[in-house]
C-alpha atoms as a PDB file:
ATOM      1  CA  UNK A   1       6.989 -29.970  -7.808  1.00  0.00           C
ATOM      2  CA  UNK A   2       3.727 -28.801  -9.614  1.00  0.00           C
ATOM      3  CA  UNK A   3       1.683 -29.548  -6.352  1.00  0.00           C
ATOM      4  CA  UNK A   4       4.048 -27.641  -4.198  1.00  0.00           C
ATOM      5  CA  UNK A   5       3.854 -24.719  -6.474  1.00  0.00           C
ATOM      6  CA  UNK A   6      -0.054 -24.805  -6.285  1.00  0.00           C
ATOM      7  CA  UNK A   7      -0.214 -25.213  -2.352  1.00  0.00           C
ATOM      8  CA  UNK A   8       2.128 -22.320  -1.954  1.00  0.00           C
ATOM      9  CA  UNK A   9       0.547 -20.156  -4.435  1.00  0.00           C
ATOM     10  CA  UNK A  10      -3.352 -20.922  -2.662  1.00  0.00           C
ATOM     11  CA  UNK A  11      -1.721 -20.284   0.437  1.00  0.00           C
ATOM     12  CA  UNK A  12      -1.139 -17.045  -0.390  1.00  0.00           C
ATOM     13  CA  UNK A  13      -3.947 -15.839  -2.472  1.00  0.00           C
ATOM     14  CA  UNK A  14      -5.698 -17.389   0.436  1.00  0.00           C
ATOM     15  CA  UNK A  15      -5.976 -14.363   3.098  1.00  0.00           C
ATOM     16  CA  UNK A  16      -8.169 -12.295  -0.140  1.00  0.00           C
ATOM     17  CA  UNK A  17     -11.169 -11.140   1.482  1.00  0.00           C
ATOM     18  CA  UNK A  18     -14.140  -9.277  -0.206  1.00  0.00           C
ATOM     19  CA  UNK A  19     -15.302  -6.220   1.944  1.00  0.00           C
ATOM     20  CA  UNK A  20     -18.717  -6.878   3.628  1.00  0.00           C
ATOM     21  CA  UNK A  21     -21.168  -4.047   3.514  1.00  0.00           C
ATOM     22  CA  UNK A  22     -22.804  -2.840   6.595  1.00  0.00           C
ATOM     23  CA  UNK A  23     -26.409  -3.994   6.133  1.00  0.00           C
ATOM     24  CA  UNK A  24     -28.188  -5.140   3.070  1.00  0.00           C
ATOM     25  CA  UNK A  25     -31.959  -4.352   2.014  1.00  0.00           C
ATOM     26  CA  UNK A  26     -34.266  -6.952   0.819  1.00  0.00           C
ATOM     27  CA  UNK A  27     -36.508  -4.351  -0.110  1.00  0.00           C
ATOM     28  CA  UNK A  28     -36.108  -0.549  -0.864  1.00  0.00           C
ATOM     29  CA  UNK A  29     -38.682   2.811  -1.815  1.00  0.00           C
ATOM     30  CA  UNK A  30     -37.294   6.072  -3.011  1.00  0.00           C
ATOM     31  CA  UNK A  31     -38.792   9.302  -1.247  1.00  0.00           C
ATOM     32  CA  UNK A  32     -37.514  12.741  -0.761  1.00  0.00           C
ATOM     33  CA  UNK A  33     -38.753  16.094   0.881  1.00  0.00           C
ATOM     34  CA  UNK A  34     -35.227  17.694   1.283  1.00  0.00           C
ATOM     35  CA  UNK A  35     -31.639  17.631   2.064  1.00  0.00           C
ATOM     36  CA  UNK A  36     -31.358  15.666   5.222  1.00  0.00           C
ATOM     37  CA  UNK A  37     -28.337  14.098   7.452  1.00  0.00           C
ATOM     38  CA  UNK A  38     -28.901  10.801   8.083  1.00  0.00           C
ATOM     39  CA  UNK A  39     -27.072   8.853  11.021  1.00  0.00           C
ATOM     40  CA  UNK A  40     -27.045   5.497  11.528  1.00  0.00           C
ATOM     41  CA  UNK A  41     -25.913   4.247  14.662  1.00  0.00           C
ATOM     42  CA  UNK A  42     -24.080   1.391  15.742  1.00  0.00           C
ATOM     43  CA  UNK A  43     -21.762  -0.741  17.836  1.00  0.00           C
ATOM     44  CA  UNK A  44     -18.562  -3.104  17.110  1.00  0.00           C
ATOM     45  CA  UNK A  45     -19.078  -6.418  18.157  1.00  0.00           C
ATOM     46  CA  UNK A  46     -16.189  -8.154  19.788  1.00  0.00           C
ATOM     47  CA  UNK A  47     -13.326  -7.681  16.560  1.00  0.00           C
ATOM     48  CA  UNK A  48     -11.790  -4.778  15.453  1.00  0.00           C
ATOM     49  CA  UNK A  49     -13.307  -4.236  11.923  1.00  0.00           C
ATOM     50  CA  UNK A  50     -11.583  -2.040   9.004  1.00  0.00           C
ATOM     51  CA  UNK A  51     -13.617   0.461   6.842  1.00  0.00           C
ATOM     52  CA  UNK A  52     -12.446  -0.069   3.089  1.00  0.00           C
ATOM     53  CA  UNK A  53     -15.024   2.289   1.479  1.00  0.00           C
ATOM     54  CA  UNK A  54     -18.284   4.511   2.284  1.00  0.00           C
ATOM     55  CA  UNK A  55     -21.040   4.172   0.621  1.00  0.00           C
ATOM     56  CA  UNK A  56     -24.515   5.763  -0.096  1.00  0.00           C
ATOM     57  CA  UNK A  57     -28.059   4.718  -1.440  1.00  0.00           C
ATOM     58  CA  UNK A  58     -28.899   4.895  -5.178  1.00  0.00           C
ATOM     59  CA  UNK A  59     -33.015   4.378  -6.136  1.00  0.00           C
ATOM     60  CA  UNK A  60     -32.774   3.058  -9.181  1.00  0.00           C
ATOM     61  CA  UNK A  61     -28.876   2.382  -9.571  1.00  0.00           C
ATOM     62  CA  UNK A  62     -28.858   4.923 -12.056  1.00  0.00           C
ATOM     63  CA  UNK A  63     -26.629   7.376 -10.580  1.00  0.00           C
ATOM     64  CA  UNK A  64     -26.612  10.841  -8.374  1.00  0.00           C
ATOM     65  CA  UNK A  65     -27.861  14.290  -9.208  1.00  0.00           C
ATOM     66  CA  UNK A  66     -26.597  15.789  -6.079  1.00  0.00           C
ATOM     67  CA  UNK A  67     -23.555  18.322  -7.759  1.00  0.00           C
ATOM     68  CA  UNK A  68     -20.519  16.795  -6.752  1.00  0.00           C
ATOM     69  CA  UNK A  69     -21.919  13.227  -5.201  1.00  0.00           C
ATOM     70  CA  UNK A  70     -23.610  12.131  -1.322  1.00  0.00           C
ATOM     71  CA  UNK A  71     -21.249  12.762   1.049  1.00  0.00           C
ATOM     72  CA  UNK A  72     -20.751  10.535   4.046  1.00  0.00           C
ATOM     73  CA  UNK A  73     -18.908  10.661   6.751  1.00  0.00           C
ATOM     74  CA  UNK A  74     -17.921   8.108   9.971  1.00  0.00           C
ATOM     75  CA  UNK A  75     -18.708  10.070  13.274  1.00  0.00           C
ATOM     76  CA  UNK A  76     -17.511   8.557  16.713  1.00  0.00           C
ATOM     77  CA  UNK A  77     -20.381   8.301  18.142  1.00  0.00           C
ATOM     78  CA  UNK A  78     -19.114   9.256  21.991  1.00  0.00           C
ATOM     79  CA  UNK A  79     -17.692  13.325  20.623  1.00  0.00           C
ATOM     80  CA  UNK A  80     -19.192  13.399  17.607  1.00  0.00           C
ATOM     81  CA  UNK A  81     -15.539  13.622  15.752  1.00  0.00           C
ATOM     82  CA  UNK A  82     -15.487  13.239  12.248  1.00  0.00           C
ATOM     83  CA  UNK A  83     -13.537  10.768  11.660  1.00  0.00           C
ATOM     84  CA  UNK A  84     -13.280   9.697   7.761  1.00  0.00           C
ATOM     85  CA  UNK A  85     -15.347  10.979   4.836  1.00  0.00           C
ATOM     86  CA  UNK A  86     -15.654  10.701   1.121  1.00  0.00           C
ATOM     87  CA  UNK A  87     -18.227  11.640  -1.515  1.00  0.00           C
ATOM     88  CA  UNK A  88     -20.131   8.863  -3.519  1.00  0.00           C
ATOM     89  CA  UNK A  89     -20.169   9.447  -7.033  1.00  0.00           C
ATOM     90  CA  UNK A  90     -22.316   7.702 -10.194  1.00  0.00           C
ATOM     91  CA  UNK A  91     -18.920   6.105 -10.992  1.00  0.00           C
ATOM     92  CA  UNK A  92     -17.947   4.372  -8.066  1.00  0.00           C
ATOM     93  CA  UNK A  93     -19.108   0.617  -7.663  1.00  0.00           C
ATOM     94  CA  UNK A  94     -22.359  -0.905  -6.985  1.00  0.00           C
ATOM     95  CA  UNK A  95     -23.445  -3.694  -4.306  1.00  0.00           C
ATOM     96  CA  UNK A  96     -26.976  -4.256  -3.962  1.00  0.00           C
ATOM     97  CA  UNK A  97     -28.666  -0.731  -3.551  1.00  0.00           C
ATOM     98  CA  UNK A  98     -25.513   1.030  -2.827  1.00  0.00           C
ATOM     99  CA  UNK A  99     -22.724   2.602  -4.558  1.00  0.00           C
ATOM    100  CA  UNK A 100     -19.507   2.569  -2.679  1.00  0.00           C
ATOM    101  CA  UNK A 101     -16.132   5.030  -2.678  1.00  0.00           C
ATOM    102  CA  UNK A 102     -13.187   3.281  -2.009  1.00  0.00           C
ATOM    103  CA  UNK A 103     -11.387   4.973   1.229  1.00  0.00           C
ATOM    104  CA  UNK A 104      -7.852   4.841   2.983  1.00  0.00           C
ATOM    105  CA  UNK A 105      -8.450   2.091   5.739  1.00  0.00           C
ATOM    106  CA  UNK A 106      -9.752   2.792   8.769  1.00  0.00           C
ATOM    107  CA  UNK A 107     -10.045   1.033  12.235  1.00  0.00           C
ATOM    108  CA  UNK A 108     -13.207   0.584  14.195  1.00  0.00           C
ATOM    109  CA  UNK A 109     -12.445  -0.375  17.549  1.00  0.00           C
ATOM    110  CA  UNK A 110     -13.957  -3.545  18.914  1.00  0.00           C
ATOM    111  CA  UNK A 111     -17.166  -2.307  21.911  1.00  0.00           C
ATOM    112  CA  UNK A 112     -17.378   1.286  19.749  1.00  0.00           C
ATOM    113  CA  UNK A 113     -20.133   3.085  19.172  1.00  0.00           C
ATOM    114  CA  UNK A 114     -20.257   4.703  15.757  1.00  0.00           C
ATOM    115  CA  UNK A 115     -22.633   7.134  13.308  1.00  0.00           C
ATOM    116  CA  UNK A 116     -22.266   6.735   9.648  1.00  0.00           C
ATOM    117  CA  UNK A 117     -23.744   9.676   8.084  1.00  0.00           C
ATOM    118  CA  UNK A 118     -24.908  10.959   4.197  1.00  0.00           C
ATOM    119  CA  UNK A 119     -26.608  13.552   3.350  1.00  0.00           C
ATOM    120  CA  UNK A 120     -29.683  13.220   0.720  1.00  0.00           C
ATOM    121  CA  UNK A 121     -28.882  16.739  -1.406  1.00  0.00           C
ATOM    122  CA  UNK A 122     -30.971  16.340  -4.209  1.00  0.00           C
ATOM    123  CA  UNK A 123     -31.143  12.619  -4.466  1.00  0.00           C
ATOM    124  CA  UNK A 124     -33.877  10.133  -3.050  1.00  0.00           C
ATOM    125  CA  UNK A 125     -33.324   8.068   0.141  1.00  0.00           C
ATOM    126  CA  UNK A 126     -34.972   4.931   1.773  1.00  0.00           C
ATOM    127  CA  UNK A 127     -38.024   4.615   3.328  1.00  0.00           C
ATOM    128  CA  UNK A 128     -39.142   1.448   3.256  1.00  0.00           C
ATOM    129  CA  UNK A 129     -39.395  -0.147   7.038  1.00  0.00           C
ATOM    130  CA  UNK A 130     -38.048  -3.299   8.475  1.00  0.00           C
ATOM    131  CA  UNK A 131     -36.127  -4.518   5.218  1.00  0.00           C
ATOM    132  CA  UNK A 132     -32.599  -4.090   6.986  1.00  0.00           C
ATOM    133  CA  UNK A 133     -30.068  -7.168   7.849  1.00  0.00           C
ATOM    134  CA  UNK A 134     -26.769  -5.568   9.708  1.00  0.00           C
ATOM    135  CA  UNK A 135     -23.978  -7.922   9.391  1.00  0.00           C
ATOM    136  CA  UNK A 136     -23.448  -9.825  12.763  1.00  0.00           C
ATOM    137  CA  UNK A 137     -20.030  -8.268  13.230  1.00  0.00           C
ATOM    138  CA  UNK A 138     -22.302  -5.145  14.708  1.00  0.00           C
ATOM    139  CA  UNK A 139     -25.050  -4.496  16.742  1.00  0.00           C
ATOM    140  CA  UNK A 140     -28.035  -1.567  14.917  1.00  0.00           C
ATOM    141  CA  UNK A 141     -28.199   1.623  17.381  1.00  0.00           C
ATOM    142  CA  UNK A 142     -31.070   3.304  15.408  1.00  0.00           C
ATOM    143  CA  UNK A 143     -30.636   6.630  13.455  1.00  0.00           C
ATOM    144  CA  UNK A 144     -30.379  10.204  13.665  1.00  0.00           C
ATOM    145  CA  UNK A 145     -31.418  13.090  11.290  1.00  0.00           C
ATOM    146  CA  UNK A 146     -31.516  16.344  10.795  1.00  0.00           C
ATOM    147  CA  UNK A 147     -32.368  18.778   7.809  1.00  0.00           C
ATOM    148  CA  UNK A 148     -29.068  20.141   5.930  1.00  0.00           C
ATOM    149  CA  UNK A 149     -25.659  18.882   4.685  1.00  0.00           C
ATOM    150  CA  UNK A 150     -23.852  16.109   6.565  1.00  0.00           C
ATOM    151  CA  UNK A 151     -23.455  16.731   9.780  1.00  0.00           C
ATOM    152  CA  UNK A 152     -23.571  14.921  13.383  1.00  0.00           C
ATOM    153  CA  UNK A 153     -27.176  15.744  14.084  1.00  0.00           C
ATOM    154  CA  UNK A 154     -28.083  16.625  18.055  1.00  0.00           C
ATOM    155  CA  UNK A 155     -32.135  16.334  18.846  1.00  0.00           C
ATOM    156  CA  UNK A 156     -32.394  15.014  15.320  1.00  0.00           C
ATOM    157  CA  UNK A 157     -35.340  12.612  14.364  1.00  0.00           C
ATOM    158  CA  UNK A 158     -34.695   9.354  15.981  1.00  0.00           C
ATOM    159  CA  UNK A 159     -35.992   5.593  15.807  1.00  0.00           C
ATOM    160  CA  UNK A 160     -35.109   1.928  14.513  1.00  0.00           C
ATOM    161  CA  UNK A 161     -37.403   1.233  11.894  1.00  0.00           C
ATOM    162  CA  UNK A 162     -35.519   1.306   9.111  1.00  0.00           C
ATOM    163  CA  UNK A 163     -32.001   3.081   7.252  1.00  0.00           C
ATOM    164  CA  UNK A 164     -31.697   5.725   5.120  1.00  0.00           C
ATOM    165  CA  UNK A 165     -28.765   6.397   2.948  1.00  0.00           C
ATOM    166  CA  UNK A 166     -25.513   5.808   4.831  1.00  0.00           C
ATOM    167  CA  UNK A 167     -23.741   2.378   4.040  1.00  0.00           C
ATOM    168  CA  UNK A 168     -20.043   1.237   4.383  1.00  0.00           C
ATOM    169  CA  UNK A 169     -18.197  -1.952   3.409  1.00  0.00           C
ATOM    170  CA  UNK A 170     -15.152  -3.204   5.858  1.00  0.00           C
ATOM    171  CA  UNK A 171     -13.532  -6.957   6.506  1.00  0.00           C
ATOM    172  CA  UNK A 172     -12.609  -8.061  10.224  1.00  0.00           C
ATOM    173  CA  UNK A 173      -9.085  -6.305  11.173  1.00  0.00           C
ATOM    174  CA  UNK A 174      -8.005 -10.087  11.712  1.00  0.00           C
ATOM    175  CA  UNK A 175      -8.432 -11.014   8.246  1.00  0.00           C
ATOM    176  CA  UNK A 176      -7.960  -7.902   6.355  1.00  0.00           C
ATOM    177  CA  UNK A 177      -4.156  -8.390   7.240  1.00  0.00           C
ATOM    178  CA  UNK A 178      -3.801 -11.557   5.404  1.00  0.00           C
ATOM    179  CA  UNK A 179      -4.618 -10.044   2.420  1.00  0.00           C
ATOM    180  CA  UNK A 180      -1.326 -10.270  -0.198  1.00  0.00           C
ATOM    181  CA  UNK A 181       0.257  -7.062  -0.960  1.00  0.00           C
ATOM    182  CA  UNK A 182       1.521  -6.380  -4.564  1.00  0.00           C
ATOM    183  CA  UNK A 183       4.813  -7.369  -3.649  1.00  0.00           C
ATOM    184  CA  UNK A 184       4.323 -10.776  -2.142  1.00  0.00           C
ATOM    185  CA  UNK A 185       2.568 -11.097  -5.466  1.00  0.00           C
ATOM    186  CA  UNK A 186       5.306  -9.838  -7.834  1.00  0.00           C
ATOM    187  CA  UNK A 187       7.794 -12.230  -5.799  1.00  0.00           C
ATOM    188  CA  UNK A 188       5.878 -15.574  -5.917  1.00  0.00           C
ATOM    189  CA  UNK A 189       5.307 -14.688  -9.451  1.00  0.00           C
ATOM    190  CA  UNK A 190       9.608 -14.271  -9.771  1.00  0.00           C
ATOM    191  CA  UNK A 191      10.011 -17.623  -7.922  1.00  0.00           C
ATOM    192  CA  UNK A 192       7.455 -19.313 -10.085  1.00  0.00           C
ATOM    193  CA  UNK A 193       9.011 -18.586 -12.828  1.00  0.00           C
ATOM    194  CA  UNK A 194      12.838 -19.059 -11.450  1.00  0.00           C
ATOM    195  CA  UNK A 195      11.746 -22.866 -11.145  1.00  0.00           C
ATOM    196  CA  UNK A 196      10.493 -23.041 -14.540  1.00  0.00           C
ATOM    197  CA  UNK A 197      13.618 -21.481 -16.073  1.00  0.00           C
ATOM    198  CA  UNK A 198      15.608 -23.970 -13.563  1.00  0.00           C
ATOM    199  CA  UNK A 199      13.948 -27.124 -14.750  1.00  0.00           C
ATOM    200  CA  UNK A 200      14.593 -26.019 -19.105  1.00  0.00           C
ATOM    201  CA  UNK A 201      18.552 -25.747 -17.810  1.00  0.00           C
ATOM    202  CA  UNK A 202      18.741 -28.961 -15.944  1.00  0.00           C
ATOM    203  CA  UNK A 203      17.023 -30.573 -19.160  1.00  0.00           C
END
């Protein structure tokens, strides 16, 4: 009985997945001239992916002092339609040089081209060149800017070198719906203890 208890209970707590950021740096360099609107640019490979939270570049992990955080914002890449946004605060949770804002889930369809834009405001951004690794779940497009608040940027500053500021964390649509709800938690945890109080009365 105990092992059939344990295989249903990994069975479910299976499907947990931890959100994947967009790219990672190996290496990073703090520089700033400005507020700017950075875009990066890319493409969904062949799954659907969903967006759990935006994120934005912090130096030296140490926090914003943009008044009222970096906002970023997803951009469909084919209109330029704003599609989800947040704004990154000191709070919100670090992974590597990022902090990330949790969002309301969000769909990226699979062959997609998308722009994930922050602005800088008073805060530093990247610079340093070639120290990017995108996830294999998308293809890198390049970048966009433009001076002022966040924005889809036309006849920005363009190139491939390196990323800026923008950053996002999602899981493959596939496996982000295997993920327990509360619920399915709260009723294995009912049944599991059902069978214990079952087993004291048949003692």
């Amino acid at each position: 009985m105990k092992k059939f208890i344990l295989a249903i209970a990994c069975t479910m707590l299976m499907g947990t997945a931890h959100a994947t950021p967009l790219y990672s740096l190996s290496s990073d360099s703090g520089y700033s001239n400005g507020n700017w609107s950075f875009g990066e640019i890319f493409t969904v490979g062949s799954q659907d992916l969903t967006v759990t939270a935006l994120g934005a570049y912090d130096n030296n992990l140490d926090g914003f002092i943009t008044t009222g955080g970096i906002q970023v914002g997803l951009y469909l890449e084919s209109d330029g339609s704003l599609l989800t946004s947040t704004s990154v605060q000191s709070s919100d949770t670090i992974e590597g040089q990022f902090r990330f804002s949790d969002i309301a889930d969000f769909t990226l369809l699979s062959g997609a081209q998308y722009r994930l834009v922050a602005a800088s405001g008073s805060d530093l951004y990247n610079t340093s060149t070639g120290t990017a690794t995108f996830d294999p779940s998308v293809s890198y497009d390049g970048y966009e800017y433009c001076s002022g608040n966040m924005q889809f940027c036309n006849n920005g500053y363009t190139g491939l070198e390196r990323t800026w500021m923008a950053n996002m964390q999602f899981n493959i649509s596939s496996d982000s719906t295997s993920v327990p709800e509360p619920m399915s938690l709260g009723l294995l945890a009912l049944g599991l203890a059902g069978i214990r109080l079952s087993r004291k009365a048949k003692k």
